[in-house]
N, C-alpha and C. Protein backbone atom coordinates (compact mmCIF):
# COMPACT_ATOMS: atom_id res chain seq x y z
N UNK A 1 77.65 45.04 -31.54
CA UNK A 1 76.55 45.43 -30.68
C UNK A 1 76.74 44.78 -29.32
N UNK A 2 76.49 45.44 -28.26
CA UNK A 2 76.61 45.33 -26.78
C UNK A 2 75.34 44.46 -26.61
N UNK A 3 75.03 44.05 -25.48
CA UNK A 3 73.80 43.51 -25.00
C UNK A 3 73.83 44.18 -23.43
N UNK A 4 73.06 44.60 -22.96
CA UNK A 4 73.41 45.19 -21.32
C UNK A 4 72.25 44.65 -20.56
N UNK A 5 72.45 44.22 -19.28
CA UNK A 5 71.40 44.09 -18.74
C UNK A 5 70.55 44.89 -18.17
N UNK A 6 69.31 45.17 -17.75
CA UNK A 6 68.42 46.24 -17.63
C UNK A 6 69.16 46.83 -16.11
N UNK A 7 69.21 47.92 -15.53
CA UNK A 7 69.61 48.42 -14.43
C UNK A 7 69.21 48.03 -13.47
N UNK A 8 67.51 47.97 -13.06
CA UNK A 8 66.98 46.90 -11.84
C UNK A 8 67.63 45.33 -11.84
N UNK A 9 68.08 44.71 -12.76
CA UNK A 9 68.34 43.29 -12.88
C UNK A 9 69.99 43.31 -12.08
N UNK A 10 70.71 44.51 -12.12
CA UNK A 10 72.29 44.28 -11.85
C UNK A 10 71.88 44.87 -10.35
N UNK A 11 70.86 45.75 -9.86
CA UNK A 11 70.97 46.14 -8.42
C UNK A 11 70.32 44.42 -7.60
N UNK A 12 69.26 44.25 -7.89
CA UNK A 12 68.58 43.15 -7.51
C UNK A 12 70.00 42.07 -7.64
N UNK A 13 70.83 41.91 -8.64
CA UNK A 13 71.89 40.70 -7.88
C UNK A 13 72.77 41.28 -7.51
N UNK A 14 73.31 42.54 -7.08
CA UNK A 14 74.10 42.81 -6.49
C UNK A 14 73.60 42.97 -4.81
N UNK A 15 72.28 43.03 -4.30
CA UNK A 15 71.92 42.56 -3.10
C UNK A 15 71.64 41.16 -2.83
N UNK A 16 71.04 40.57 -3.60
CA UNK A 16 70.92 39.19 -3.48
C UNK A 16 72.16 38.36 -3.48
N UNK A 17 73.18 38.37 -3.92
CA UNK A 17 74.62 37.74 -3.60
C UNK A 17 75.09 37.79 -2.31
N UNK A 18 75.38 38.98 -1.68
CA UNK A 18 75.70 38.75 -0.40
C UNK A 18 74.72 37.86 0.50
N UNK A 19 73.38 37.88 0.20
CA UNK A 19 71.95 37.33 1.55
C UNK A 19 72.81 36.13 0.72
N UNK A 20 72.83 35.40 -0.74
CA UNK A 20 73.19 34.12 -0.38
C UNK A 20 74.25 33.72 -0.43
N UNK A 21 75.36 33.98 -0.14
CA UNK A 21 76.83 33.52 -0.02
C UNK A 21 76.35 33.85 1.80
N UNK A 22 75.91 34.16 2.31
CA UNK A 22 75.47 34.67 4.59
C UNK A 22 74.84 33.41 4.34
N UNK A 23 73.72 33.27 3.63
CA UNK A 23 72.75 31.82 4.10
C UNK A 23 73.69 30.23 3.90
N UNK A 24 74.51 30.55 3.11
CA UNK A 24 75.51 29.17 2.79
C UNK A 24 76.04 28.79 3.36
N UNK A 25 77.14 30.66 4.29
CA UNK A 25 77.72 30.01 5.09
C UNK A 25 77.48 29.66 6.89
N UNK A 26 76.42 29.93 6.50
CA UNK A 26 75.64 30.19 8.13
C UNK A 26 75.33 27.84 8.46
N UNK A 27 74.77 27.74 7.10
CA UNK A 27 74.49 26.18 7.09
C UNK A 27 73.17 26.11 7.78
N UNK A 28 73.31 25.16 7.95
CA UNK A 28 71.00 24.39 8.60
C UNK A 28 71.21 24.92 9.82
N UNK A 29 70.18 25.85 10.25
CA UNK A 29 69.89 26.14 11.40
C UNK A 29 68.29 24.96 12.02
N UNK A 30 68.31 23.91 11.35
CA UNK A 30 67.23 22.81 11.42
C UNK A 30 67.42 22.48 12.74
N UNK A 31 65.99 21.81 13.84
CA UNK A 31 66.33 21.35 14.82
C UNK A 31 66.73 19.71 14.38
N UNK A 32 67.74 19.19 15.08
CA UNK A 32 68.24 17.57 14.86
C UNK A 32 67.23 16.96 15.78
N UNK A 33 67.08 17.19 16.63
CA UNK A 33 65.87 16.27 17.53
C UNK A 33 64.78 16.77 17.58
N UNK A 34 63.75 17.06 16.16
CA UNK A 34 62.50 17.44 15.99
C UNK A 34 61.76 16.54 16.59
N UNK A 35 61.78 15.13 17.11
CA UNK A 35 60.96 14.80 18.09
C UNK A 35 60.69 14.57 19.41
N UNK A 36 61.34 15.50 19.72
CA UNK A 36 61.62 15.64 21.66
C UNK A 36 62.40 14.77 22.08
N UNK A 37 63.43 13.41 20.90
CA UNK A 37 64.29 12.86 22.32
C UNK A 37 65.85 13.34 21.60
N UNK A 38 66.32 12.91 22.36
CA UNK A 38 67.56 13.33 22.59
C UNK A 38 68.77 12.56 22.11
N UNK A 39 69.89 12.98 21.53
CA UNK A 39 70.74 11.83 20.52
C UNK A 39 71.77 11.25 21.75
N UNK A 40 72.16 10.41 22.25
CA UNK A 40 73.06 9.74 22.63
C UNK A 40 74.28 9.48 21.77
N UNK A 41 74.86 9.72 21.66
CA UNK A 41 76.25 9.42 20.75
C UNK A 41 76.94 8.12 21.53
N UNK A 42 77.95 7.66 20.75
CA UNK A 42 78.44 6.26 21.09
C UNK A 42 79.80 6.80 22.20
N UNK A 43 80.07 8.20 21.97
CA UNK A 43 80.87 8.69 23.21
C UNK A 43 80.20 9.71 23.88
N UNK A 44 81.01 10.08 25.14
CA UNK A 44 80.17 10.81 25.82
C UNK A 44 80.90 11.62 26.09
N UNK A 45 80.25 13.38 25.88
CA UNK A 45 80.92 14.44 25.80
C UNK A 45 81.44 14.69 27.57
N UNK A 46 82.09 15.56 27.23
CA UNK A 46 82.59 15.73 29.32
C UNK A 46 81.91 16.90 29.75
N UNK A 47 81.94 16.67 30.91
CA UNK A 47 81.07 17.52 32.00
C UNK A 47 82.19 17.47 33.15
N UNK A 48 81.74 18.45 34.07
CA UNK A 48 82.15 18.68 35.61
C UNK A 48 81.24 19.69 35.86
N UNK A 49 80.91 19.78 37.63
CA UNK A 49 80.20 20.20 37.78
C UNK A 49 80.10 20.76 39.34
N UNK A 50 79.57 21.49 39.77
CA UNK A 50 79.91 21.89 41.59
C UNK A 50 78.79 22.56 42.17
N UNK A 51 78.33 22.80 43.22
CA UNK A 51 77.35 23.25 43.71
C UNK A 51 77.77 24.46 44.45
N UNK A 52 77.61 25.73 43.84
CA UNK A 52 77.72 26.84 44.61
C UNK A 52 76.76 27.31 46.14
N UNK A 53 77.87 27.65 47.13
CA UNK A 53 76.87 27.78 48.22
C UNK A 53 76.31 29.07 48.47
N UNK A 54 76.11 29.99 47.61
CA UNK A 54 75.97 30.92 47.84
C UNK A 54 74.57 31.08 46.95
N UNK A 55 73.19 31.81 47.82
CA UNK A 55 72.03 31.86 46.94
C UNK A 55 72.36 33.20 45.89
N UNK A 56 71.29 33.16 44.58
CA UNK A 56 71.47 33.95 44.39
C UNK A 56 70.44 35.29 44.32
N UNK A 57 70.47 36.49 44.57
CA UNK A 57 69.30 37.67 44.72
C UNK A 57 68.46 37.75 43.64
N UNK A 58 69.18 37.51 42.40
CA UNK A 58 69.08 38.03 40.47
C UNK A 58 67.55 36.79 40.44
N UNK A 59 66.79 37.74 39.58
CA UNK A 59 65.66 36.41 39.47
C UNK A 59 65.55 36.48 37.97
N UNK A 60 66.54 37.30 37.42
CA UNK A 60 66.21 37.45 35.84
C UNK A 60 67.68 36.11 35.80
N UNK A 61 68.47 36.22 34.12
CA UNK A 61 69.45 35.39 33.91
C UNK A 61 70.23 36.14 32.88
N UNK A 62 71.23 35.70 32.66
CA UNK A 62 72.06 36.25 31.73
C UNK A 62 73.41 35.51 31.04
N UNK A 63 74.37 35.88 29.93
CA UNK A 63 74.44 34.70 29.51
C UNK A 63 75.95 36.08 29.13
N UNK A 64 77.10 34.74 29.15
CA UNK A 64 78.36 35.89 28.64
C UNK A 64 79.45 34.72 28.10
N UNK A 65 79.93 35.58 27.14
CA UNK A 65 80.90 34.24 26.43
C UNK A 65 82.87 35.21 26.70
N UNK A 66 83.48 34.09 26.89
CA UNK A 66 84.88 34.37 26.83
C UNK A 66 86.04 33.33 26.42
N UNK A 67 87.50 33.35 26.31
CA UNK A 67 88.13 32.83 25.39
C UNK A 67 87.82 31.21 26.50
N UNK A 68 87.21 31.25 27.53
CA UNK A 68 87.35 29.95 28.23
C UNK A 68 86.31 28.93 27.87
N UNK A 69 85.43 30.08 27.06
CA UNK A 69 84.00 29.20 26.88
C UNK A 69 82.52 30.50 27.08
N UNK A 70 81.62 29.44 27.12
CA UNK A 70 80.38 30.77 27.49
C UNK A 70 79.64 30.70 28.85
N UNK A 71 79.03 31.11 29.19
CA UNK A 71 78.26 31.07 30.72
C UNK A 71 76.75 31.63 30.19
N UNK A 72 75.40 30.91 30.87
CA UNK A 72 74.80 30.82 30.65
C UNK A 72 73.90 30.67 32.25
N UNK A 73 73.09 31.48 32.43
CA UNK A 73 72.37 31.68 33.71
C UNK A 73 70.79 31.15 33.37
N UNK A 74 70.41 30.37 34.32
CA UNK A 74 68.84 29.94 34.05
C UNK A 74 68.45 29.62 35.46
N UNK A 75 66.95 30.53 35.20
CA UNK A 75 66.30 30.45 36.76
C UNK A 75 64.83 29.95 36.35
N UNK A 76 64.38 28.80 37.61
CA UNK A 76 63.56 28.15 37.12
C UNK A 76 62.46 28.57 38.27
N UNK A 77 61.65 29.01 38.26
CA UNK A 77 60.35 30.05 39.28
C UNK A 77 59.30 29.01 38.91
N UNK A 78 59.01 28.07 39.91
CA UNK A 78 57.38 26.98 39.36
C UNK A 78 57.65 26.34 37.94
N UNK A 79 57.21 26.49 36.93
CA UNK A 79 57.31 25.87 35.84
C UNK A 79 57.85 27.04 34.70
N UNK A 80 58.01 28.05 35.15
CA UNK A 80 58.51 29.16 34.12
C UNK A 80 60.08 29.04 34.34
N UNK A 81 60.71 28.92 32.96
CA UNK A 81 61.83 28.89 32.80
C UNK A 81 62.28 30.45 32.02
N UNK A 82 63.81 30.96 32.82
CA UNK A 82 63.82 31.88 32.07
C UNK A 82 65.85 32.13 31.91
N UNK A 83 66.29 32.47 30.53
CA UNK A 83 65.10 33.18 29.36
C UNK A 83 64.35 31.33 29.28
N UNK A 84 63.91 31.52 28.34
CA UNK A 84 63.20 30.62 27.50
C UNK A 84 63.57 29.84 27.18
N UNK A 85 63.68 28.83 26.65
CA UNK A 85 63.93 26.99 26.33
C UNK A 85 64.36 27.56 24.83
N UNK A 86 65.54 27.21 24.34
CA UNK A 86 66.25 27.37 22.77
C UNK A 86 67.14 26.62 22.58
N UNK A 87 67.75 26.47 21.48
CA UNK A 87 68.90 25.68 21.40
C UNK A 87 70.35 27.19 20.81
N UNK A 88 71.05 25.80 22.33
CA UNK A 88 72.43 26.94 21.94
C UNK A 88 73.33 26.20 21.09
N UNK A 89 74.08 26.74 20.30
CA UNK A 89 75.11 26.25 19.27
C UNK A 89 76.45 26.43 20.04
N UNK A 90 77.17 25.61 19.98
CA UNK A 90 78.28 25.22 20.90
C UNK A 90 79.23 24.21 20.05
N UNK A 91 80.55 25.01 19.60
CA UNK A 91 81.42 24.14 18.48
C UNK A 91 82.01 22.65 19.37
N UNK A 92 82.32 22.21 18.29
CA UNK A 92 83.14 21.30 19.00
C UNK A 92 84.38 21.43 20.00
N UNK A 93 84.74 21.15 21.23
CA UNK A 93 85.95 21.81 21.74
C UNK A 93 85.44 22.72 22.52
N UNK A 94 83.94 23.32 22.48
CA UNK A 94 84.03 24.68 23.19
C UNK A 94 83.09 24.01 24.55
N UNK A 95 83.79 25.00 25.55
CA UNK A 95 82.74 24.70 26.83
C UNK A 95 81.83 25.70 27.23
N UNK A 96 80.95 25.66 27.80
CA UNK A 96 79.61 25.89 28.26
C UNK A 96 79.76 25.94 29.46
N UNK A 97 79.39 26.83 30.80
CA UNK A 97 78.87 26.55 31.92
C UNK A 97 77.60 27.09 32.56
N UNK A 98 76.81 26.02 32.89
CA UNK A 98 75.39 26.78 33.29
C UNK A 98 75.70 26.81 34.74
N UNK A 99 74.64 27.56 34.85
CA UNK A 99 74.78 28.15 36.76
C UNK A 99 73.01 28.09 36.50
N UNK A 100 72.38 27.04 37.25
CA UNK A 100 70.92 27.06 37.26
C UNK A 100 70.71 27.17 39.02
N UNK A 101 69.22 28.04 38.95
CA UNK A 101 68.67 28.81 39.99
C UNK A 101 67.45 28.09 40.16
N UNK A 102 66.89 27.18 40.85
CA UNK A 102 65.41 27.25 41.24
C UNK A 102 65.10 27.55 42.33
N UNK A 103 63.70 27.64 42.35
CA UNK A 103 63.21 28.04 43.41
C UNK A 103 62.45 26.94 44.59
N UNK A 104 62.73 25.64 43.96
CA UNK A 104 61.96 24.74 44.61
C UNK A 104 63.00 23.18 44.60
N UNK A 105 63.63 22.37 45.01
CA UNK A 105 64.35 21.58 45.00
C UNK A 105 63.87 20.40 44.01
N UNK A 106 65.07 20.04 42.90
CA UNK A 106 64.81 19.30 41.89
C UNK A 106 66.11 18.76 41.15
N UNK A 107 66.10 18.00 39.99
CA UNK A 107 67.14 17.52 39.68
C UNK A 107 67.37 18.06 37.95
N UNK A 108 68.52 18.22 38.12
CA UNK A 108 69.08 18.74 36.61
C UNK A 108 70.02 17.71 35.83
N UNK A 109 69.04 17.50 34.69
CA UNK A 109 69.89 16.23 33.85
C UNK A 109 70.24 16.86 32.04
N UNK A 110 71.34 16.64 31.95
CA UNK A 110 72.35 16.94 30.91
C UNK A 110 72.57 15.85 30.08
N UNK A 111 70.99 15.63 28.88
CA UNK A 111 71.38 14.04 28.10
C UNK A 111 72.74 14.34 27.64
N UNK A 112 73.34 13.09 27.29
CA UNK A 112 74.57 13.20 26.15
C UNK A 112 75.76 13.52 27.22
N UNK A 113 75.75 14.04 28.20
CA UNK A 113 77.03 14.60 28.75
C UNK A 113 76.66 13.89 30.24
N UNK A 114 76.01 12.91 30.54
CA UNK A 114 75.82 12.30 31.67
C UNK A 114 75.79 12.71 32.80
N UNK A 115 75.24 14.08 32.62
CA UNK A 115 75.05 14.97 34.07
C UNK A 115 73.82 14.52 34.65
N UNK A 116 74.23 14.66 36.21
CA UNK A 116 72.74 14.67 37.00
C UNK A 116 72.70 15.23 38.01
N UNK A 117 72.59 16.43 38.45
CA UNK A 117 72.69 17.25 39.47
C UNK A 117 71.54 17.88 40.32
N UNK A 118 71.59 17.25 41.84
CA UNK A 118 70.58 17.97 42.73
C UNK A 118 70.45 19.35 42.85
N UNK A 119 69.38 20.08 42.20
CA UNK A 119 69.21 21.24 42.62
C UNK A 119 68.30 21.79 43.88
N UNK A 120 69.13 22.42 44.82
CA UNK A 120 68.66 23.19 46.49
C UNK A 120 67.97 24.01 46.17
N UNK A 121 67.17 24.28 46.13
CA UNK A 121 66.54 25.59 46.46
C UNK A 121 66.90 26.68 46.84
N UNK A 122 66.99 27.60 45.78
CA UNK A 122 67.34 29.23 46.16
C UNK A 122 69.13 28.79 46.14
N UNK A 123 69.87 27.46 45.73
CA UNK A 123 70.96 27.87 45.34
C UNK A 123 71.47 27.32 44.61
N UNK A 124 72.25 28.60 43.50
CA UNK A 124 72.90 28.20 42.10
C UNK A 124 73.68 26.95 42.15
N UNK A 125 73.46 26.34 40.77
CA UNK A 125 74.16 24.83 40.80
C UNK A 125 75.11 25.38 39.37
N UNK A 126 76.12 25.11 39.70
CA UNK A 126 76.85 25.36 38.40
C UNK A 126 77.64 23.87 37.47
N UNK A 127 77.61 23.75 36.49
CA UNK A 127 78.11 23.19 35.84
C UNK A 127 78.24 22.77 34.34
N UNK A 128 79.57 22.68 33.83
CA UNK A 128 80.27 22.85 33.03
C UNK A 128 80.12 21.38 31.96
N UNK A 129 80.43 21.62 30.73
CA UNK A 129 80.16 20.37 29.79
C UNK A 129 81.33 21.20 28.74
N UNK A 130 81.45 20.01 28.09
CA UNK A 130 82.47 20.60 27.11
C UNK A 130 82.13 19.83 25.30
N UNK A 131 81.57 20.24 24.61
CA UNK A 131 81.04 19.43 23.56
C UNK A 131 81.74 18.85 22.91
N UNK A 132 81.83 17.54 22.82
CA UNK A 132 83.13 17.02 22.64
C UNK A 132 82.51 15.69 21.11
N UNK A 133 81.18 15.40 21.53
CA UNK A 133 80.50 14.67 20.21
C UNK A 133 79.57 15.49 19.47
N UNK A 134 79.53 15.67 18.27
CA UNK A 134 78.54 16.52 17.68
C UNK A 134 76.86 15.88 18.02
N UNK A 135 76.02 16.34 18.20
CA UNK A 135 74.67 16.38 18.21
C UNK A 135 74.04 17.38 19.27
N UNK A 136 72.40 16.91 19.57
CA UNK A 136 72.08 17.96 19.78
C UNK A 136 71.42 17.19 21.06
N UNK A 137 71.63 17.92 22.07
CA UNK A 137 71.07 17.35 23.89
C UNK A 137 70.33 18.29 24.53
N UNK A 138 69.75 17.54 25.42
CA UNK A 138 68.78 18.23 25.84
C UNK A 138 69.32 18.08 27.16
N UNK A 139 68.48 19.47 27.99
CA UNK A 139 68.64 20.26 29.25
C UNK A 139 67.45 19.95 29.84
N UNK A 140 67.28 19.89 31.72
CA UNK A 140 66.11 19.77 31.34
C UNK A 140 66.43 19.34 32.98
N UNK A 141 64.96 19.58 33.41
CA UNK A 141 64.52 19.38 35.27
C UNK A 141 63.81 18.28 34.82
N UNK A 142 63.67 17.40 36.22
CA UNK A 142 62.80 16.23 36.20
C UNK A 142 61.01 15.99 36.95
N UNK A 143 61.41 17.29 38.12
CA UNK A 143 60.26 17.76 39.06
C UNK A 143 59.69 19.19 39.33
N UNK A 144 58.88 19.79 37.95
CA UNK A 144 58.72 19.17 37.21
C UNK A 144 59.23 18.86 35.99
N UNK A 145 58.82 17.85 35.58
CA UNK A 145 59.67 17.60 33.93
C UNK A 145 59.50 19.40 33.10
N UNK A 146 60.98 19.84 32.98
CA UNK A 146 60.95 21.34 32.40
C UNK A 146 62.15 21.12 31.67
N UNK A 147 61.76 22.09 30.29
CA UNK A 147 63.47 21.74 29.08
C UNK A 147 63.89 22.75 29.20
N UNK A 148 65.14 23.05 29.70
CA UNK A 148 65.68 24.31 29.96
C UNK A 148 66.28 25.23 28.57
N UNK A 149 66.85 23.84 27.71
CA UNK A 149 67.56 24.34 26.63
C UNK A 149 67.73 23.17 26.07
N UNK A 150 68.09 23.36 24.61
CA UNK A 150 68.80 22.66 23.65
C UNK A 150 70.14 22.69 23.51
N UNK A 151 71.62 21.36 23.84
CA UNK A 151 72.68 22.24 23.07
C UNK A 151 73.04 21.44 21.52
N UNK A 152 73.43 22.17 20.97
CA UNK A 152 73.31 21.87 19.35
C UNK A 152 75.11 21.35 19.51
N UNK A 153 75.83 20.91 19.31
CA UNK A 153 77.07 20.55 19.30
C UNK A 153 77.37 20.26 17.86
N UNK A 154 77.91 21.31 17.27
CA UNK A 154 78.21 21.21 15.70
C UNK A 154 79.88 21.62 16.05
């Protein structure tokens, strides 16, 4: 005598296997600095960084990745940051370059990667980090205090 399992029981794990072998290998999408500060590591990831002289027209942002790394646009209008404050995931080895836009003169600090850059008014500040210690840093204006982003360095 056979024993078979009922027909709903073999469809139900034949969808449910794939969602969890995706959730396993995806790993903790958890925030590491659930309390607003920021991890310092005992090394310090690298940065460079330059001040473009050219303003820019675009008041939206946009974000594009290639084999050099990703680019990441953020414009800061009064206290509205845009897009929105998130954390980006950024492997080890890989670089990042932001190009930030405000509209009012202020300073841009990069915990973990020891950036500190004057931002002009009405022109893009660009600069580059390369995640080089795992954790997770924060982005972020000082006047006013605004978090631009999270980067997650896994």
């Amino acid at each position: 005598m056979t024993l078979r399992a009922p027909r709903g029981y073999a469809v139900g794990l034949a969808l449910a296997l794939p969602l969890t072998l995706g959730l396993a290998a995806c790993g903790s999408s958890g925030d590491d600095a659930g309390t607003g500060s920021s991890t310092s590591p005992s090394t310090t990831p690298s940065a460079t960084s330059s001040s473009s002289s050219s303003a820019s027209s675009s008041s939206g942002s946009s974000s594009s990745s290639s084999a050099a790394g990703r680019t990441i646009d953020i414009t800061v209008t009064g206290s509205k940051v845009t897009p929105a404050p998130a954390t980006v995931d950024l492997a080890v080895g890989e670089k990042l370059t932001l190009t930030v836009t405000s509209d009012h003169a202020d300073q841009l600090h990069i915990h973990g990667f020891e950036v500190e850059e004057d931002l002009v008014a009405g022109t893009p500040t660009t600069v580059t980090v390369t995640g080089d210690q795992p954790g997770v840093y924060e982005v972020e204006t000082h006047h006013p205090e605004l978090r631009l982003m999270k980067i997650a360095v896994r």
